[in-house]
N, C-alpha and C. Protein backbone atom coordinates (compact mmCIF):
# COMPACT_ATOMS: atom_id res chain seq x y z
N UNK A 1 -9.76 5.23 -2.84
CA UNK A 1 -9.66 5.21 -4.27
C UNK A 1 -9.85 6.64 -4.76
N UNK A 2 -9.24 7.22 -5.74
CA UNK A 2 -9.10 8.48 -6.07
C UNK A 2 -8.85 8.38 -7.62
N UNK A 3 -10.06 9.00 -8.29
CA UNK A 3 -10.48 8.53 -9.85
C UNK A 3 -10.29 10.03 -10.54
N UNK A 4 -9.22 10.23 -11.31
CA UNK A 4 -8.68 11.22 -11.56
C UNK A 4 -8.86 11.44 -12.95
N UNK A 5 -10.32 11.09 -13.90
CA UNK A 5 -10.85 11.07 -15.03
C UNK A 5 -9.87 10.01 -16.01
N UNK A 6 -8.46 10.23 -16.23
CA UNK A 6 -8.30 8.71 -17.16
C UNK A 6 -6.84 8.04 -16.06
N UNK A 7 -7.10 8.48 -14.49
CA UNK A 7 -6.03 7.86 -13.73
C UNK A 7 -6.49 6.99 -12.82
N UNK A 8 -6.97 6.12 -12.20
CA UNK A 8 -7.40 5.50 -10.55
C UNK A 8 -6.37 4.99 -9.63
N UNK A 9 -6.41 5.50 -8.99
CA UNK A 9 -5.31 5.41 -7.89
C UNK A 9 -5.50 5.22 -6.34
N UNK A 10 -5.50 3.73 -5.78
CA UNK A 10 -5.60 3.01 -4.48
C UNK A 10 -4.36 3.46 -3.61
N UNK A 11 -5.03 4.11 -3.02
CA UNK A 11 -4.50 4.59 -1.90
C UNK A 11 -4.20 4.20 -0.62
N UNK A 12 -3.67 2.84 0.15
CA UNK A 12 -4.05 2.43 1.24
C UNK A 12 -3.13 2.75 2.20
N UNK A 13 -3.84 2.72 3.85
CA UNK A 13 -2.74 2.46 4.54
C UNK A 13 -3.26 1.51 5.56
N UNK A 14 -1.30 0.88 5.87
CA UNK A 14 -1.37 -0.30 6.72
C UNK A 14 -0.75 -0.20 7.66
N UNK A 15 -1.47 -0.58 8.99
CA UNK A 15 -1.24 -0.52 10.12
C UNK A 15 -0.01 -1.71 10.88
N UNK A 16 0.94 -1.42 11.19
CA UNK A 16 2.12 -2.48 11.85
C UNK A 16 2.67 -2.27 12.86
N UNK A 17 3.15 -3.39 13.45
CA UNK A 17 3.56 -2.84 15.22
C UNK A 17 4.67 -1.72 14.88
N UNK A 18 4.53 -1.11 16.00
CA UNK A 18 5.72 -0.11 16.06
C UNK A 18 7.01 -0.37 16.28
N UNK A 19 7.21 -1.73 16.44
CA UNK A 19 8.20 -2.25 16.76
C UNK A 19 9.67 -2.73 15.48
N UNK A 20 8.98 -2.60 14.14
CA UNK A 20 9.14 -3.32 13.41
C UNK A 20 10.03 -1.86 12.53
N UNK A 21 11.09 -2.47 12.00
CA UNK A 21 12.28 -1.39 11.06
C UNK A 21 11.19 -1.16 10.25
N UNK A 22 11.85 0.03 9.72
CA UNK A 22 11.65 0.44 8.20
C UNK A 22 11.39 -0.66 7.27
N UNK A 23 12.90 -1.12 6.96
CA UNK A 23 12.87 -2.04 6.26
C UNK A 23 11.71 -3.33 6.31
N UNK A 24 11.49 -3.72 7.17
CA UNK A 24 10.33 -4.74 7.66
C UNK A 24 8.53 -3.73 7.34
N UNK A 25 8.35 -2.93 7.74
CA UNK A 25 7.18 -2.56 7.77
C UNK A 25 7.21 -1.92 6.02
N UNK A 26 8.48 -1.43 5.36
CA UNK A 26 8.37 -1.63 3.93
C UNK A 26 7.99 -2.13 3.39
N UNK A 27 8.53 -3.87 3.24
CA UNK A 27 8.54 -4.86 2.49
C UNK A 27 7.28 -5.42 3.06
N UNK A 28 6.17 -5.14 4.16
CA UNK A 28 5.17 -5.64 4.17
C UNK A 28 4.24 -4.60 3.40
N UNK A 29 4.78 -3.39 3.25
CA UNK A 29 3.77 -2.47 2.13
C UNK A 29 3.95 -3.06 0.86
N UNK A 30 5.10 -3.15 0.49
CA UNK A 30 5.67 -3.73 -0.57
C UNK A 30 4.22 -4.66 -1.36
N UNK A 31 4.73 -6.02 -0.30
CA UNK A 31 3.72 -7.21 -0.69
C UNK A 31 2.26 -6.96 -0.81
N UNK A 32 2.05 -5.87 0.27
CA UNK A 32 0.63 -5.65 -0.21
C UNK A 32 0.30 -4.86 -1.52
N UNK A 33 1.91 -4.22 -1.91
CA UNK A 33 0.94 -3.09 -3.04
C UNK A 33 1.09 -4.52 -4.39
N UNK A 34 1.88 -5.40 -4.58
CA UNK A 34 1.71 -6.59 -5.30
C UNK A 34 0.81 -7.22 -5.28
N UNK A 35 0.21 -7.70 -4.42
CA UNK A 35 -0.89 -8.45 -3.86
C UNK A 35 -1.86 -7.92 -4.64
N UNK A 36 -1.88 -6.45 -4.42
CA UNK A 36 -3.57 -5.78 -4.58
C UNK A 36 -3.42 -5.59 -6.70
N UNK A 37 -2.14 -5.24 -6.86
CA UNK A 37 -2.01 -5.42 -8.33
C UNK A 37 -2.23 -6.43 -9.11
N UNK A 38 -1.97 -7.46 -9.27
CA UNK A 38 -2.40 -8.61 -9.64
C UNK A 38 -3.67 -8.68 -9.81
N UNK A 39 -4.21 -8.41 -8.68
CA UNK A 39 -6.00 -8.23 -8.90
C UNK A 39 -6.12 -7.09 -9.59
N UNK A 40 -5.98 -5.84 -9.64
CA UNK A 40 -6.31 -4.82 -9.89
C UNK A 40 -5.76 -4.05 -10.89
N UNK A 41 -6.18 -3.37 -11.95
CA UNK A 41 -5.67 -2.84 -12.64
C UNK A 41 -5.61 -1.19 -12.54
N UNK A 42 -5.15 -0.92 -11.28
CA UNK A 42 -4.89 0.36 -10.37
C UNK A 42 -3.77 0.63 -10.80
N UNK A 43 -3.35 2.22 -10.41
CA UNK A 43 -2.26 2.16 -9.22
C UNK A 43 -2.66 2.26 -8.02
N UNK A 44 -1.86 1.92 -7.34
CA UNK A 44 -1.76 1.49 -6.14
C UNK A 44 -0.31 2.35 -5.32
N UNK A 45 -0.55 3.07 -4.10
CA UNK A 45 0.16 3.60 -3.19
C UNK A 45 -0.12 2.93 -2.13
N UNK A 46 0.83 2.47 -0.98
CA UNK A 46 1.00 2.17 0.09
C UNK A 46 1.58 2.47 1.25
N UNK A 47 1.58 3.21 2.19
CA UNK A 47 1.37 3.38 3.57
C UNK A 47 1.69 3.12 4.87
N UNK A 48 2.29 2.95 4.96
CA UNK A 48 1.93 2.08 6.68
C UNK A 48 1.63 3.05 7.65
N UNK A 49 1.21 2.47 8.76
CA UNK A 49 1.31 3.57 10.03
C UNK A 49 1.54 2.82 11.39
N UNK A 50 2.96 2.38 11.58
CA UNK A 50 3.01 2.16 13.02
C UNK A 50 1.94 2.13 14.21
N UNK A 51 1.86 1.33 14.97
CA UNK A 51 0.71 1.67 16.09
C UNK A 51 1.41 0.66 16.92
């Protein structure tokens, strides 16, 4: 989380097989940066990192 006096901004990253396209390990950042919005009245950046 990174609180930038009138900005907050969630920063995450998500870990996915390495196996998986772009497109696929996207659309699972995707859902998570939705997911976490709904709850949150952030922004929100998302991440992944192959492993």
């Amino acid at each position: 989380m990174h609180d930038y006096v009138t900005n907050t901004i969630i920063s995450l990253h998500v870990e996915v097989k390495d196996n998986l396209s772009v497109e696929e390990a996207h659309n699972i950042a995707s859902s998570v940066e939705e997911a976490v919005q709904k709850r949150e009245a952030y922004n929100i950046t998302v991440h992944f990192d192959p492993i």
